[in-house]
Every structure is written in C-alpha cells, then in structure tokens.
N, C-alpha and C. Protein backbone atom coordinates (compact mmCIF):
# COMPACT_ATOMS: atom_id res chain seq x y z
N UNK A 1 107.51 98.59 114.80
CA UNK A 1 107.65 100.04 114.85
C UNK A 1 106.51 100.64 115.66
N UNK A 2 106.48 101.49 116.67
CA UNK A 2 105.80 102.24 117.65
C UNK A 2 105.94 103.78 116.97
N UNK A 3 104.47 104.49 117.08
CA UNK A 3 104.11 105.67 117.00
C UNK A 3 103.95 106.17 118.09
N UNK A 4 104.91 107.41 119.15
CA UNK A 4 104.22 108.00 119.59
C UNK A 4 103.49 109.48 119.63
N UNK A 5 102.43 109.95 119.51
CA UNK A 5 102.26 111.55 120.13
C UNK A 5 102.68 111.79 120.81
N UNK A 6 102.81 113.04 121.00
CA UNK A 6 103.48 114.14 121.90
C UNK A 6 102.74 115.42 122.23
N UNK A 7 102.20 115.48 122.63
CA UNK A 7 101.48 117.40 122.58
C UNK A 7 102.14 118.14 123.92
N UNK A 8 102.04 119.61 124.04
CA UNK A 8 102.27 119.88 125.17
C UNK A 8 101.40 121.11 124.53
N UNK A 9 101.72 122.16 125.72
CA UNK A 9 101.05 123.38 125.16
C UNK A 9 101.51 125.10 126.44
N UNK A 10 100.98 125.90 126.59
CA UNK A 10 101.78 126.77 127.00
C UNK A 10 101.27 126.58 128.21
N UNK A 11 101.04 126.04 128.99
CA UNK A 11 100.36 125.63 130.45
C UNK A 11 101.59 124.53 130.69
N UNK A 12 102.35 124.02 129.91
CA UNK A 12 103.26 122.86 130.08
C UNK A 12 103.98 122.57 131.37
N UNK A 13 104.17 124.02 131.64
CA UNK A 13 105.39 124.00 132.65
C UNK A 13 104.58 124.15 134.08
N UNK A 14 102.79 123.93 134.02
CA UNK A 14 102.25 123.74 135.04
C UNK A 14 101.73 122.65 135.58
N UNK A 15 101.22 121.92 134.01
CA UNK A 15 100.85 120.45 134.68
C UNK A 15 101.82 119.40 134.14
N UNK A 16 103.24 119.94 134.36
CA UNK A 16 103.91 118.72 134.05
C UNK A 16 104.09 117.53 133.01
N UNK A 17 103.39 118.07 132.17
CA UNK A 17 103.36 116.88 130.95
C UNK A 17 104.07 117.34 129.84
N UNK A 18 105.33 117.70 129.90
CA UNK A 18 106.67 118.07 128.92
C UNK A 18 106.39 116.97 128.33
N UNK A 19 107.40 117.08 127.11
CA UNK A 19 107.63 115.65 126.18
C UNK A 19 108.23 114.86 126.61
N UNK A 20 109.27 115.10 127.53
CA UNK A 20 110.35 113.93 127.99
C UNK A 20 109.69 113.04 128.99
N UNK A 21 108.69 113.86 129.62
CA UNK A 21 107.63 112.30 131.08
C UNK A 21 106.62 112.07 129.63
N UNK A 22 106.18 112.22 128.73
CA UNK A 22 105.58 111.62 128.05
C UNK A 22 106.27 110.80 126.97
N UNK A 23 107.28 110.99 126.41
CA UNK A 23 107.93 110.17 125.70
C UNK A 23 108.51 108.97 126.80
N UNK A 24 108.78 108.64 128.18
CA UNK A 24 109.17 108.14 129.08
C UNK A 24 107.78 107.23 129.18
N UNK A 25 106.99 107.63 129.75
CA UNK A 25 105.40 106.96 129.70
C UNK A 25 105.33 106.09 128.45
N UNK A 26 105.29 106.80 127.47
CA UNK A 26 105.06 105.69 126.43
C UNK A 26 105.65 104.79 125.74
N UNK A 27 107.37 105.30 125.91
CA UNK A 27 108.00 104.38 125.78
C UNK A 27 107.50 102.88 126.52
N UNK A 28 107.81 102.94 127.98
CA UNK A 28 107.29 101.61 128.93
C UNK A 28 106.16 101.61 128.63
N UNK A 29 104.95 101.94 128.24
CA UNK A 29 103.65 100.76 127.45
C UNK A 29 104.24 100.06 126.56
N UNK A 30 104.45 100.77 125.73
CA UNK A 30 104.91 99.88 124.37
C UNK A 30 106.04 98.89 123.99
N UNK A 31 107.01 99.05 125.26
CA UNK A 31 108.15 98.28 125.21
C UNK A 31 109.22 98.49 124.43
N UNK A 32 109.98 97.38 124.26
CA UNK A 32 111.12 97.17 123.59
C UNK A 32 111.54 97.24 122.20
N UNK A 33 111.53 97.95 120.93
CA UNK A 33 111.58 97.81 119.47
C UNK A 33 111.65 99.52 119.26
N UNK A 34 112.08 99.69 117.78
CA UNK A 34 112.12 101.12 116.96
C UNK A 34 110.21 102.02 117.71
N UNK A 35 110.90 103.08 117.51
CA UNK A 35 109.76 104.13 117.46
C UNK A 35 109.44 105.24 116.75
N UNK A 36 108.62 106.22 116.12
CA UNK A 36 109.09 107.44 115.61
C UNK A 36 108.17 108.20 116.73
N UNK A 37 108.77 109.19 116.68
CA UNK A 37 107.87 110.34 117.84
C UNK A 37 107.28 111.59 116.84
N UNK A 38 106.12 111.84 116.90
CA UNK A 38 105.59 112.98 116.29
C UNK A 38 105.06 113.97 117.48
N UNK A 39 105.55 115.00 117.48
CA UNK A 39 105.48 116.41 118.45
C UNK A 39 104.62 117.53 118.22
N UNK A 40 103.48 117.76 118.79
CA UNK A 40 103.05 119.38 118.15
C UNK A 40 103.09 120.03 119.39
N UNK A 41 103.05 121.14 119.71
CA UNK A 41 103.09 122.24 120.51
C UNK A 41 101.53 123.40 120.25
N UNK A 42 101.04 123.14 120.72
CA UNK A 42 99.68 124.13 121.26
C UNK A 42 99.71 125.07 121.60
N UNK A 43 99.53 126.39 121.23
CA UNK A 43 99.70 127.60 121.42
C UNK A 43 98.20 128.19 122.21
N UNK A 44 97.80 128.59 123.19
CA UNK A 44 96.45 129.38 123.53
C UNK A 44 95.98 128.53 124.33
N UNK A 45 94.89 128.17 124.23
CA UNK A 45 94.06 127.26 125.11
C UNK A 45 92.62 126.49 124.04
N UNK A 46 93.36 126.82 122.92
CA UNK A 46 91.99 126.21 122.37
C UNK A 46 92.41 125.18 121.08
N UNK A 47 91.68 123.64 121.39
CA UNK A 47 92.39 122.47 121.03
C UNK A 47 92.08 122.51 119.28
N UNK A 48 91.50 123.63 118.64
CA UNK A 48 91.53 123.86 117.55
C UNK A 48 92.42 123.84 116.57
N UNK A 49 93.65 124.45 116.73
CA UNK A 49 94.19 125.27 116.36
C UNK A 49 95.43 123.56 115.24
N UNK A 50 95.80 123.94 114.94
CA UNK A 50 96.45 123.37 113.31
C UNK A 50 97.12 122.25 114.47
N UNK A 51 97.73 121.08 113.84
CA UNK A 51 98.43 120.24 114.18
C UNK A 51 99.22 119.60 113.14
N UNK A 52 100.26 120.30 112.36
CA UNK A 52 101.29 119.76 111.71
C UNK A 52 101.79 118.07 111.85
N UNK A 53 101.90 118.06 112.90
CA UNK A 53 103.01 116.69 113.66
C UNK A 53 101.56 115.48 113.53
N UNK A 54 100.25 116.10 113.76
CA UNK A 54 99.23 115.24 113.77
C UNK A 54 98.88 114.18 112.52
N UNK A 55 99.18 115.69 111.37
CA UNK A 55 98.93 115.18 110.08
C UNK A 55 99.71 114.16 109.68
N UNK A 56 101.33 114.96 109.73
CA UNK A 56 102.07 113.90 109.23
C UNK A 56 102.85 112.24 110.11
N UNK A 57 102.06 112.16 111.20
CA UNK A 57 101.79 110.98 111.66
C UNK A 57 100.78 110.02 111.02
N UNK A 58 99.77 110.87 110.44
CA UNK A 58 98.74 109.80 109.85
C UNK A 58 99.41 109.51 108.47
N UNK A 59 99.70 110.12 107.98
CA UNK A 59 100.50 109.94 106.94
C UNK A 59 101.56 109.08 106.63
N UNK A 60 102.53 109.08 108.20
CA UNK A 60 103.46 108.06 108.36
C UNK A 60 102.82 106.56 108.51
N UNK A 61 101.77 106.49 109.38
CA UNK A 61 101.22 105.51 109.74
C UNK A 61 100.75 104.91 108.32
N UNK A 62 100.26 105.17 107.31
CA UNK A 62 99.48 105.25 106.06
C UNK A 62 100.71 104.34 105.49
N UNK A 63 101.44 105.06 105.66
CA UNK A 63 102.84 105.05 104.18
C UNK A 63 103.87 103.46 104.92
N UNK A 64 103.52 103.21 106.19
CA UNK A 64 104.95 102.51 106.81
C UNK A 64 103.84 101.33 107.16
N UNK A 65 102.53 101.71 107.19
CA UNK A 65 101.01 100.53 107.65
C UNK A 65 102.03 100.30 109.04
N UNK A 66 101.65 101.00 110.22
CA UNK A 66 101.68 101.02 111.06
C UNK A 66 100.31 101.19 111.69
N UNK A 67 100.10 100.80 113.08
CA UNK A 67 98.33 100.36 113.26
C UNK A 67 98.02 100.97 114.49
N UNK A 68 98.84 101.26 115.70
CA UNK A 68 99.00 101.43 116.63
C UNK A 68 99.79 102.87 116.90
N UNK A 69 99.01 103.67 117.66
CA UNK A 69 99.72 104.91 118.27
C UNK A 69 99.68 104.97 119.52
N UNK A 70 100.37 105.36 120.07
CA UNK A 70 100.70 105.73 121.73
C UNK A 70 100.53 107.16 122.08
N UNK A 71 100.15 107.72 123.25
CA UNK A 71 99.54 109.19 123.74
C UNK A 71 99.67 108.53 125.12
N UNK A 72 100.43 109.21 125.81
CA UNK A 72 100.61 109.64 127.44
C UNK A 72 98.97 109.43 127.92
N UNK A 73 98.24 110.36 127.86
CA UNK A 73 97.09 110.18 128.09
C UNK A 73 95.70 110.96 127.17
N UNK A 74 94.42 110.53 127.76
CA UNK A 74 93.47 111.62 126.40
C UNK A 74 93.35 113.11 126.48
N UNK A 75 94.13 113.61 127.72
CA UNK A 75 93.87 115.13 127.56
C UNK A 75 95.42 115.53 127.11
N UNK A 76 96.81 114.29 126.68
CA UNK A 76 97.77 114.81 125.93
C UNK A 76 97.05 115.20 124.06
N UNK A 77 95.95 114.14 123.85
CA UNK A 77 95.22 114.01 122.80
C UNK A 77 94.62 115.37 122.24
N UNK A 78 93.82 115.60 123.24
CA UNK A 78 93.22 117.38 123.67
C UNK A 78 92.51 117.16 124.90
N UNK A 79 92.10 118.64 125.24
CA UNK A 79 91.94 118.73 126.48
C UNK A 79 90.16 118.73 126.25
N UNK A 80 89.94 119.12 125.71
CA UNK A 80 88.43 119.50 125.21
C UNK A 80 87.69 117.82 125.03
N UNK A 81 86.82 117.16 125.50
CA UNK A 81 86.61 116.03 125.30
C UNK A 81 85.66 115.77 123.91
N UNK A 82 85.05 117.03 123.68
CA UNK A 82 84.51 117.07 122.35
C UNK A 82 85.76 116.87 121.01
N UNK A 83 86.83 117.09 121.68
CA UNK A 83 87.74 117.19 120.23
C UNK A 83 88.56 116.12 120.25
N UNK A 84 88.41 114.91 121.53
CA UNK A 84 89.00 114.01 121.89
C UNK A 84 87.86 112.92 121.01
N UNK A 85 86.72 113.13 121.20
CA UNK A 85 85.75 112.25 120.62
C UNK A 85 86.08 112.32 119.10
N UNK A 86 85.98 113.49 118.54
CA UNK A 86 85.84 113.83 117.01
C UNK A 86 87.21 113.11 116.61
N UNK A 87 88.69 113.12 117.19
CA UNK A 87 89.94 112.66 117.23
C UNK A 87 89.88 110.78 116.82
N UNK A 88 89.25 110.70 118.35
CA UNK A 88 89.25 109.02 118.26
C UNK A 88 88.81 108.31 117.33
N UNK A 89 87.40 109.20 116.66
CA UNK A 89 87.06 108.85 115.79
C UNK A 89 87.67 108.77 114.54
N UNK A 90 87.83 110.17 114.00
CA UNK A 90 89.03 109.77 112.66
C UNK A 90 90.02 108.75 112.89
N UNK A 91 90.71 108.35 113.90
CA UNK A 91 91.42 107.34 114.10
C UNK A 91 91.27 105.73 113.30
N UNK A 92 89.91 105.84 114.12
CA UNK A 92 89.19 104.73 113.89
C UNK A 92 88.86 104.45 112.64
N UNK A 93 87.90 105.84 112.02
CA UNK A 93 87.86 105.66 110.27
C UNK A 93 89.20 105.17 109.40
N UNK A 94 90.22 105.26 110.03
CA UNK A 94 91.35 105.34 109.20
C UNK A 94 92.24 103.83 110.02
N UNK A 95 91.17 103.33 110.63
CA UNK A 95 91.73 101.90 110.99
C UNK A 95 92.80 101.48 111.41
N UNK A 96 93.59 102.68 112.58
CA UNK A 96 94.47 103.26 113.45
C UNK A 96 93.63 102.38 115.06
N UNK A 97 94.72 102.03 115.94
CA UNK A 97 93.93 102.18 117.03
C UNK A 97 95.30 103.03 118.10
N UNK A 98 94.63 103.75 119.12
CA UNK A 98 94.86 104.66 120.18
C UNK A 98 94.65 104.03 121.52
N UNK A 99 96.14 103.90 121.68
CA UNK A 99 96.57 103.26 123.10
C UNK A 99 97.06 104.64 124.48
N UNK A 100 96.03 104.27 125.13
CA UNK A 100 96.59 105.34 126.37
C UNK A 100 97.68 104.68 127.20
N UNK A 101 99.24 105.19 127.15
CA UNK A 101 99.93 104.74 127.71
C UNK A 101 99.81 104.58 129.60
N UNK A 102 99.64 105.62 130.00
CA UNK A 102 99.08 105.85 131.22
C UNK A 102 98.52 104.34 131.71
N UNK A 103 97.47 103.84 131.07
CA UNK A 103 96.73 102.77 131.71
C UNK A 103 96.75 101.78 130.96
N UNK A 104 97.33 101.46 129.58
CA UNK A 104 97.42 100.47 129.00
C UNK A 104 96.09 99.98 127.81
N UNK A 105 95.12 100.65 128.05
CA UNK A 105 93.81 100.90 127.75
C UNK A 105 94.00 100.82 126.03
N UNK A 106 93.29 99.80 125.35
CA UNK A 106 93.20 100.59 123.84
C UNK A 106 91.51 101.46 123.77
N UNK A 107 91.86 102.60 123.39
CA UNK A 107 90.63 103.51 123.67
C UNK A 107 89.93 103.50 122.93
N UNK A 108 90.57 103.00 121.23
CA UNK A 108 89.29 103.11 119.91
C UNK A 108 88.66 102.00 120.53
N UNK A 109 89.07 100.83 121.10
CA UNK A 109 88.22 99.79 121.11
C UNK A 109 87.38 99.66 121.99
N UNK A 110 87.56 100.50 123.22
CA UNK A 110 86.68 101.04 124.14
C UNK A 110 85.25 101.43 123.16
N UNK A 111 85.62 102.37 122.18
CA UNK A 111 84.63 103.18 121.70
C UNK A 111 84.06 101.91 120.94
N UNK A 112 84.68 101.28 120.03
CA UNK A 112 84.00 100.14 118.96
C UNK A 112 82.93 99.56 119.75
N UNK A 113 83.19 98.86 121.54
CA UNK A 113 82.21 98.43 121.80
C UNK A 113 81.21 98.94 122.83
N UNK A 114 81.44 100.20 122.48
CA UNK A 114 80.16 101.25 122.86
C UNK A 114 79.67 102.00 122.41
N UNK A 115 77.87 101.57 121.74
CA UNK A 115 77.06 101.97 120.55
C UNK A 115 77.30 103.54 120.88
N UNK A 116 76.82 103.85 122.30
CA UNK A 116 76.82 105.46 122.64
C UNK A 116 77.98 106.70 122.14
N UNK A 117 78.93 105.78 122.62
CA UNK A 117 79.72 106.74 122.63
C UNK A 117 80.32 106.70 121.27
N UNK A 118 79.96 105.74 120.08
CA UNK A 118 80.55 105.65 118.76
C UNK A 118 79.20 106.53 118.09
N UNK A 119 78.29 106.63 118.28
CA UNK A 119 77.06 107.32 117.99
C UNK A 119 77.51 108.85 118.04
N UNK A 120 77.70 109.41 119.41
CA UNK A 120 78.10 110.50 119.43
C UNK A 120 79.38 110.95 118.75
N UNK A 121 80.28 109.94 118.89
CA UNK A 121 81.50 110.52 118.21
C UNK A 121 81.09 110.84 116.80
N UNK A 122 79.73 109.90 116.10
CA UNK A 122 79.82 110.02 114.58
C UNK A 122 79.21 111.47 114.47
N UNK A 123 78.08 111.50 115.34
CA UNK A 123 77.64 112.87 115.01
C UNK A 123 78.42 114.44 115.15
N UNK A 124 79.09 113.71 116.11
CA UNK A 124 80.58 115.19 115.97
C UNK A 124 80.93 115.29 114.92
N UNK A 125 81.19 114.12 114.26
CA UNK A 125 82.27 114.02 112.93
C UNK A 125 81.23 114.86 112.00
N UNK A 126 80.13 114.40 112.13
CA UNK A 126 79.38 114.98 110.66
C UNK A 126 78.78 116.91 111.40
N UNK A 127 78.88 116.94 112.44
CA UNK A 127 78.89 118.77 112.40
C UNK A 127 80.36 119.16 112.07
N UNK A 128 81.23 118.23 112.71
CA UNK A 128 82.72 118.94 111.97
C UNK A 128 83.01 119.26 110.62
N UNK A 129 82.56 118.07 110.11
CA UNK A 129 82.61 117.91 108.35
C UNK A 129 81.97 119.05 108.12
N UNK A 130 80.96 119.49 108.20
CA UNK A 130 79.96 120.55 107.98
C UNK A 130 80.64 121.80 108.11
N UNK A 131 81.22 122.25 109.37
CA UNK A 131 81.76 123.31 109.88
C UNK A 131 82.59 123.61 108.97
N UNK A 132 83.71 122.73 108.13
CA UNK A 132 84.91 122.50 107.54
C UNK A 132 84.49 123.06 106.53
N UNK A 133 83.46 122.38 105.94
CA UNK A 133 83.20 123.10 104.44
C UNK A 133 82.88 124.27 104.42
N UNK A 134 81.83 124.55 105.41
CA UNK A 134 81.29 126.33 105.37
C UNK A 134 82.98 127.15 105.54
N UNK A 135 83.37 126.85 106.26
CA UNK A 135 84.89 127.22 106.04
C UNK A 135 85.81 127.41 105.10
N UNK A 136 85.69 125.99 104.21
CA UNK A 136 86.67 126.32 103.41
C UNK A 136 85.57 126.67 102.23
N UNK A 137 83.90 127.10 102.12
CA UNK A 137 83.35 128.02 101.10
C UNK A 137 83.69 129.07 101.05
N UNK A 138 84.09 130.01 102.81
CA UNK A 138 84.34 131.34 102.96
C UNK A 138 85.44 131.62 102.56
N UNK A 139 86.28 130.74 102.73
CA UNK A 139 87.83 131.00 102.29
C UNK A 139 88.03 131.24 100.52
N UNK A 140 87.10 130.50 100.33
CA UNK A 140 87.08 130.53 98.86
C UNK A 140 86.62 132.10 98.21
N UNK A 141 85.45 132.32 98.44
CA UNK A 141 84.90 133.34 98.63
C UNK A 141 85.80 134.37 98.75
N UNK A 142 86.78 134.38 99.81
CA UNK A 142 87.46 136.12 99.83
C UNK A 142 88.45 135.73 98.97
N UNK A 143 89.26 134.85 98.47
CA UNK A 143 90.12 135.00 97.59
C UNK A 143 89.77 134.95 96.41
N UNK A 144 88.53 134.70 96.16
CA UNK A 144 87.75 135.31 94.60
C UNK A 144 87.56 136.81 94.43
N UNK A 145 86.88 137.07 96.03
CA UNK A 145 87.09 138.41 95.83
C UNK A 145 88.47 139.53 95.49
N UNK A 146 89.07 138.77 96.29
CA UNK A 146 90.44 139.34 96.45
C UNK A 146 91.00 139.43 95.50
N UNK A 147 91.04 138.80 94.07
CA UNK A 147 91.44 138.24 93.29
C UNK A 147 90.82 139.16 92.26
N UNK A 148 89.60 139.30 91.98
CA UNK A 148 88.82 140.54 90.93
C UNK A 148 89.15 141.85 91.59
N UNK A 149 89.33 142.31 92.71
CA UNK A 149 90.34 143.41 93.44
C UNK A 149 91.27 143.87 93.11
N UNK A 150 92.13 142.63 92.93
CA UNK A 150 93.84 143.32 93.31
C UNK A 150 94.39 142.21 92.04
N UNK A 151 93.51 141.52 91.15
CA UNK A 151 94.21 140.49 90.20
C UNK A 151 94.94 139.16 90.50
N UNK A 152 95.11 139.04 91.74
CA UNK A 152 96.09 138.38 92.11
C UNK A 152 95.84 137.94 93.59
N UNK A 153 95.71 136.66 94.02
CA UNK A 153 95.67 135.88 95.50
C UNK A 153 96.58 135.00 95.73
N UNK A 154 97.51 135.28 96.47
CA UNK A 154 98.71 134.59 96.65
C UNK A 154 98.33 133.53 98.23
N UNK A 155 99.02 132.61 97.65
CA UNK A 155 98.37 131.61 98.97
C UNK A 155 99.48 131.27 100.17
N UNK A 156 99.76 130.39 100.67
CA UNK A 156 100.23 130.32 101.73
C UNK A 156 102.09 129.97 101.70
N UNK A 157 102.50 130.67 101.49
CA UNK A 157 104.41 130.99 101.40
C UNK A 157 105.21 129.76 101.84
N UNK A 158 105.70 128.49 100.78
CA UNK A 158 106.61 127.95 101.50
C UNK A 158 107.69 128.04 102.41
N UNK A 159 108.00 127.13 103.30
CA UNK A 159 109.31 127.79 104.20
C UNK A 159 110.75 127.97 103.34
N UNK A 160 111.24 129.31 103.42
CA UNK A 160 112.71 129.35 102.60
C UNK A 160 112.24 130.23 101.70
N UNK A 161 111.41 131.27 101.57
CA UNK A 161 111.03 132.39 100.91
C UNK A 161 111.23 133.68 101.31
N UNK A 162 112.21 133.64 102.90
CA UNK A 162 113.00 134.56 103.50
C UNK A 162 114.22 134.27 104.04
N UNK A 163 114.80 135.51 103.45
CA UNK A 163 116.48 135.84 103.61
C UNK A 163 116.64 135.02 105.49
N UNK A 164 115.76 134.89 106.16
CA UNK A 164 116.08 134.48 107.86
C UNK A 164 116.12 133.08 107.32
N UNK A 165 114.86 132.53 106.68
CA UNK A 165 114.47 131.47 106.29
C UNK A 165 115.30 130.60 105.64
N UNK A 166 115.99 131.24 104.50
CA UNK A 166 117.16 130.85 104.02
C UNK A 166 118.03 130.20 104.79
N UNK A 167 118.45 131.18 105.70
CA UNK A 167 119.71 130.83 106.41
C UNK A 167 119.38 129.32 107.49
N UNK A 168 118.45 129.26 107.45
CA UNK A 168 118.25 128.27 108.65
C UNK A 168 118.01 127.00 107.86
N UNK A 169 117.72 127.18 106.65
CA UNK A 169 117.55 125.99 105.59
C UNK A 169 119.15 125.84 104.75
N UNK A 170 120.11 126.53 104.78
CA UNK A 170 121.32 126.52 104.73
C UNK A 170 121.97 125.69 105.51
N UNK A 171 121.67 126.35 106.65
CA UNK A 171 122.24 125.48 108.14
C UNK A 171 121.89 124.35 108.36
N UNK A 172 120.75 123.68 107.81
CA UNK A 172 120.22 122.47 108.19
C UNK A 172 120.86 121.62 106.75
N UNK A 173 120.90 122.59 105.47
CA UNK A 173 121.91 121.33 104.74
C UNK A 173 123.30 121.47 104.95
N UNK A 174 124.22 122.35 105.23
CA UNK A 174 125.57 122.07 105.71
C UNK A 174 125.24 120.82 107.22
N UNK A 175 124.57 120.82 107.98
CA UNK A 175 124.48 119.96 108.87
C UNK A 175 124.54 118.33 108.22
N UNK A 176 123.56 118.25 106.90
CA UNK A 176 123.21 116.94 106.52
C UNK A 176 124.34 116.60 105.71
N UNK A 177 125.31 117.44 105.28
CA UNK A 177 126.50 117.05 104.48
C UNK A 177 127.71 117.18 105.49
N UNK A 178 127.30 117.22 106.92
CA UNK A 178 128.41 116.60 107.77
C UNK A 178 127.62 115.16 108.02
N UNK A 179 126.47 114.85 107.38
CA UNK A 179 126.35 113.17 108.25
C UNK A 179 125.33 113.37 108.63
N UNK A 180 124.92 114.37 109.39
CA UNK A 180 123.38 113.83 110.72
C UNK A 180 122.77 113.73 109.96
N UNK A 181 121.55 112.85 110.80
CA UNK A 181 120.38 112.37 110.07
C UNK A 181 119.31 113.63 109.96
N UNK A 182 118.28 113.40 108.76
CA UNK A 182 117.42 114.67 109.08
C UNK A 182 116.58 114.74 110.24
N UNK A 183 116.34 113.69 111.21
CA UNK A 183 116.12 113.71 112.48
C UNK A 183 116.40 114.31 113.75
N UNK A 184 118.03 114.37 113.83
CA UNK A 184 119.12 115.36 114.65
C UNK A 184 119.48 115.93 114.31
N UNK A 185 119.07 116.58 112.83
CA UNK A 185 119.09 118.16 112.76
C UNK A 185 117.45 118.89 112.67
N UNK A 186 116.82 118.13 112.56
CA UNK A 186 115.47 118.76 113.29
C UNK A 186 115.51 118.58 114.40
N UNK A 187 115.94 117.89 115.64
CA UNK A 187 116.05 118.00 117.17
C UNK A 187 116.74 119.38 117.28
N UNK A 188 117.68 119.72 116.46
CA UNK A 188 118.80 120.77 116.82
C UNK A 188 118.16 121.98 116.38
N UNK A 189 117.64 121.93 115.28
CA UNK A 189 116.58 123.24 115.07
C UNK A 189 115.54 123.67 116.52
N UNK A 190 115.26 122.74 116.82
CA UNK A 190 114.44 122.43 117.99
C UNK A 190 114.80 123.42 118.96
N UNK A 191 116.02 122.16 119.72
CA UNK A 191 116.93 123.19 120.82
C UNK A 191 116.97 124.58 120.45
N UNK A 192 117.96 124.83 119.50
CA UNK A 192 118.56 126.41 118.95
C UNK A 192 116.85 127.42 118.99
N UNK A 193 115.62 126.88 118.86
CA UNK A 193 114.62 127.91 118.86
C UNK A 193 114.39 128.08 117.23
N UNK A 194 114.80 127.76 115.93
CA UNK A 194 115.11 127.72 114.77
C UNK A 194 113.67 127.02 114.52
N UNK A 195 112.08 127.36 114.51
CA UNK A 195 111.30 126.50 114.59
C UNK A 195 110.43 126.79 113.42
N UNK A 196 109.13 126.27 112.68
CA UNK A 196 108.67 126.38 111.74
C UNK A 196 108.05 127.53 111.58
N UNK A 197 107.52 127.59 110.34
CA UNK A 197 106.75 128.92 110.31
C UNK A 197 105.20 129.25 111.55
N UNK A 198 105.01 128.28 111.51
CA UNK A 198 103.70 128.56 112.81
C UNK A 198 104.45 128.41 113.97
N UNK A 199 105.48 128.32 114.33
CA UNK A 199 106.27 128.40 115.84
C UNK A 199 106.35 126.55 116.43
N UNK A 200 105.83 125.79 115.60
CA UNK A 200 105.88 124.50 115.98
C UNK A 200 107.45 123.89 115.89
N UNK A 201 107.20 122.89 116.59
CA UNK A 201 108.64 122.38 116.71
C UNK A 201 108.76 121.24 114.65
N UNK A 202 110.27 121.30 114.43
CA UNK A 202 110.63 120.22 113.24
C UNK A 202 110.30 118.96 113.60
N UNK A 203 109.65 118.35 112.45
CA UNK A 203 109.69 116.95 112.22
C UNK A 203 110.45 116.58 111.54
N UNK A 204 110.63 115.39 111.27
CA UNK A 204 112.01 114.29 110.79
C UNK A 204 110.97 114.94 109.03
N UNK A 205 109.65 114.52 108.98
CA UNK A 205 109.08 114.79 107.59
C UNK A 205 108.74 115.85 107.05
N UNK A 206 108.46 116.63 107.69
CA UNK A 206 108.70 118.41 107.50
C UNK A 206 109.32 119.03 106.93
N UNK A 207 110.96 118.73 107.79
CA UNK A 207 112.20 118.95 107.32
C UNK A 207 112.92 118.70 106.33
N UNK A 208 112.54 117.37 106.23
CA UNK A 208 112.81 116.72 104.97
C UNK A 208 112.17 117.21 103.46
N UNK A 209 111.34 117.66 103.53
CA UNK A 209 110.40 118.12 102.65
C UNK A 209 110.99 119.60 102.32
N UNK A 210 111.22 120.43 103.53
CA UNK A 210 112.22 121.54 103.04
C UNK A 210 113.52 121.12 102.37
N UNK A 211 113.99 120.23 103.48
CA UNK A 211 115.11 120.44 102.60
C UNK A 211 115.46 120.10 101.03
N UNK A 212 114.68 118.78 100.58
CA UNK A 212 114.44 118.68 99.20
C UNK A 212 114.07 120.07 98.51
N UNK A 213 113.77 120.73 98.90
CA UNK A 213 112.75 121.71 97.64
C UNK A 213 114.04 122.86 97.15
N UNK A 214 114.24 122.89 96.48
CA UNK A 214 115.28 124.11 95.72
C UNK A 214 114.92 125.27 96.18
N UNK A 215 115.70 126.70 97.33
CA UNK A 215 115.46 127.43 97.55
C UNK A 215 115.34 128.84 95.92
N UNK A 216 114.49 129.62 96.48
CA UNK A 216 114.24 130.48 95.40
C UNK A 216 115.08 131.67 95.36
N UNK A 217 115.43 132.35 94.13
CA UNK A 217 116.12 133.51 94.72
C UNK A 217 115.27 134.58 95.14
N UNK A 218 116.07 135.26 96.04
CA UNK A 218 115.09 136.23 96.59
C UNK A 218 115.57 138.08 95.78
N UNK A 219 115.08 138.62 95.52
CA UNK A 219 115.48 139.75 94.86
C UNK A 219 116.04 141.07 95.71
C-alpha cells in the first residue's frame, strides 16, 4: 500500500502543480500496487494554516503501519523551508519516511545522515512545541473568560449542525445506499464544490466520520 500527499494552493493554476501532475508523478515513483491519496488545499500564502488531509494521513499510516509516503516534491510539502524542516521532522519522530517523487530521493534519510540539518530540524521542533503551547494557554484563557461572561463556551460545531449541512450529509448517504464507496462520494462532493467546513476538499476518513455520526435536530 502507497501513501500519497497532495497539496496545492491558490497560486495552483500558476505553477502548475494541480493534483492530477502530482498524483501522476507519484504514482510512477512508487510503481505498481494499491494507494490511498490524502489532499489538502492551502488557502493564502502562509504554510501555517490547518491541514486536515495531513492529520488524517498520519493516522492512516499509524492504523494500516504503513512506512512510506510519497510528495511530488518538498515545496508540494510547503513552500516555507522552515516548515518543511519542522514537517520532515515529525515524520521522522513518528518513524514514517518521505520520498520525493520528483527525484526518487528518500529525504528523512537524507536528514538521518546529516547531524546539521537533524540538529536544526530538532530545534525548530522544540520553538514549535513552545509556540503551540503559549497558544493553546491563550486559547484557554479566553474561553475561561468567556465562560464567567456569558456562562457558557461553545467549541468548535460538528459538520451537519446546518439545515445546508444537512442536506449535503443527506446526499452523501442516499449516494452510499446506491453502492458507492465513501471514497466516490467524497470525490463527488469534491467536483459538485460540496466541500468541508474550512473549504478543504473530502477525505475517504472525514467523510466517513460524518457520515457515521447521527445528524441532530435542528429547531
């Protein structure tokens, strides 16, 4: 079984690196056998920003002990080489290795046997770690406040908690009780524009996860 990434972002349609020349690319590194493809879409220009499809690739990889991921190249990874370092690295902690299809290259192992550049990657990791927490202290912080305020801090809204929302989680189980897999009806959400709550494209595990969950009534 082959993992590949996918990223694109809103510059896509300038430097040419859609999903289909990157799913094409990595297909031919990796050859002949099953694959799953995990997709995120980048909004802005800054390699920060959430990666849904990221997570639940590590997750897949975790759950199926798959060892090996595929990426077109390191600026499909991110473009920022600081967030490519901090990247490779978690990889590595998590005993993943990262194959650049482009050149055939395995890149964690590049890094394994170079003190420098595994040095620096660690010290990214530990200002990231750092950054993360002061983060999630502040976060904490206003919803305490928020909370002796107004009584009440409501956190982040599963998908299918709106009447639009509904309908598109409707549509995706009449789809699965004609047959398709939850795969090609997350491609089809895809196409149709029908996309997640942060504007990212469906995953096969995403979807799945909605669709299990019992919609609520809405009043």
């Amino acid at each position: 079984m082959h993992v590949f990434y996918l990223r694109i972002s809103t510059e896509t349609n300038r430097d040419g690196h859609g999903f289909d020349r990157q799913l094409a690319t990595c297909s031919k590194c990796a050859g002949k056998g099953d694959y799953q493809v995990f997709k995120d879409i980048i909004t802005g220009t800054s390699d920060h920003e959430n990666r849904p499809a990221f997570s639940e690739m590590i997750e897949y990889c975790n759950a199926h002990s798959v060892k090996t991921i595929y990426v077109e190249s390191l600026n499909r990874l991110a473009r920022q080489m600081r967030v490519q370092e901090q990247t490779i690295y978690f990889l590595m902690t998590k005993g993943l290795t990262l194959v650049s299809a482009e050149t055939g290259e395995d890149i964690t192992e590049a890094y394994r046997s170079d003190p420098t550049r595994r040095a620096m990657a660690q010290m990214m990791g530990v200002f990231a770690e750092w950054d993360k927490s002061q983060l999630v202290a502040k976060l904490r912080k206003a919803r305490e406040a928020k909370k002796l305020e107004t009584g009440k801090c409501e956190g982040r809204k599963l998908y299918g908690e709106t009447p639009e929302e509904q309908e598109v989680v409707k549509y995706a189980r009449k789809l699965k009780r004609q047959r398709h897999s939850v795969q090609e009806i997350a491609d089809m959400l895809n196409d149709e524009g029908k996309l997640t709550q942060s504007g990212k494209l469906w995953t096969r595990q995403g979807l799945d996860r909605v669709l299990k969950r019992p919609l609520r009534k809405i009043a």
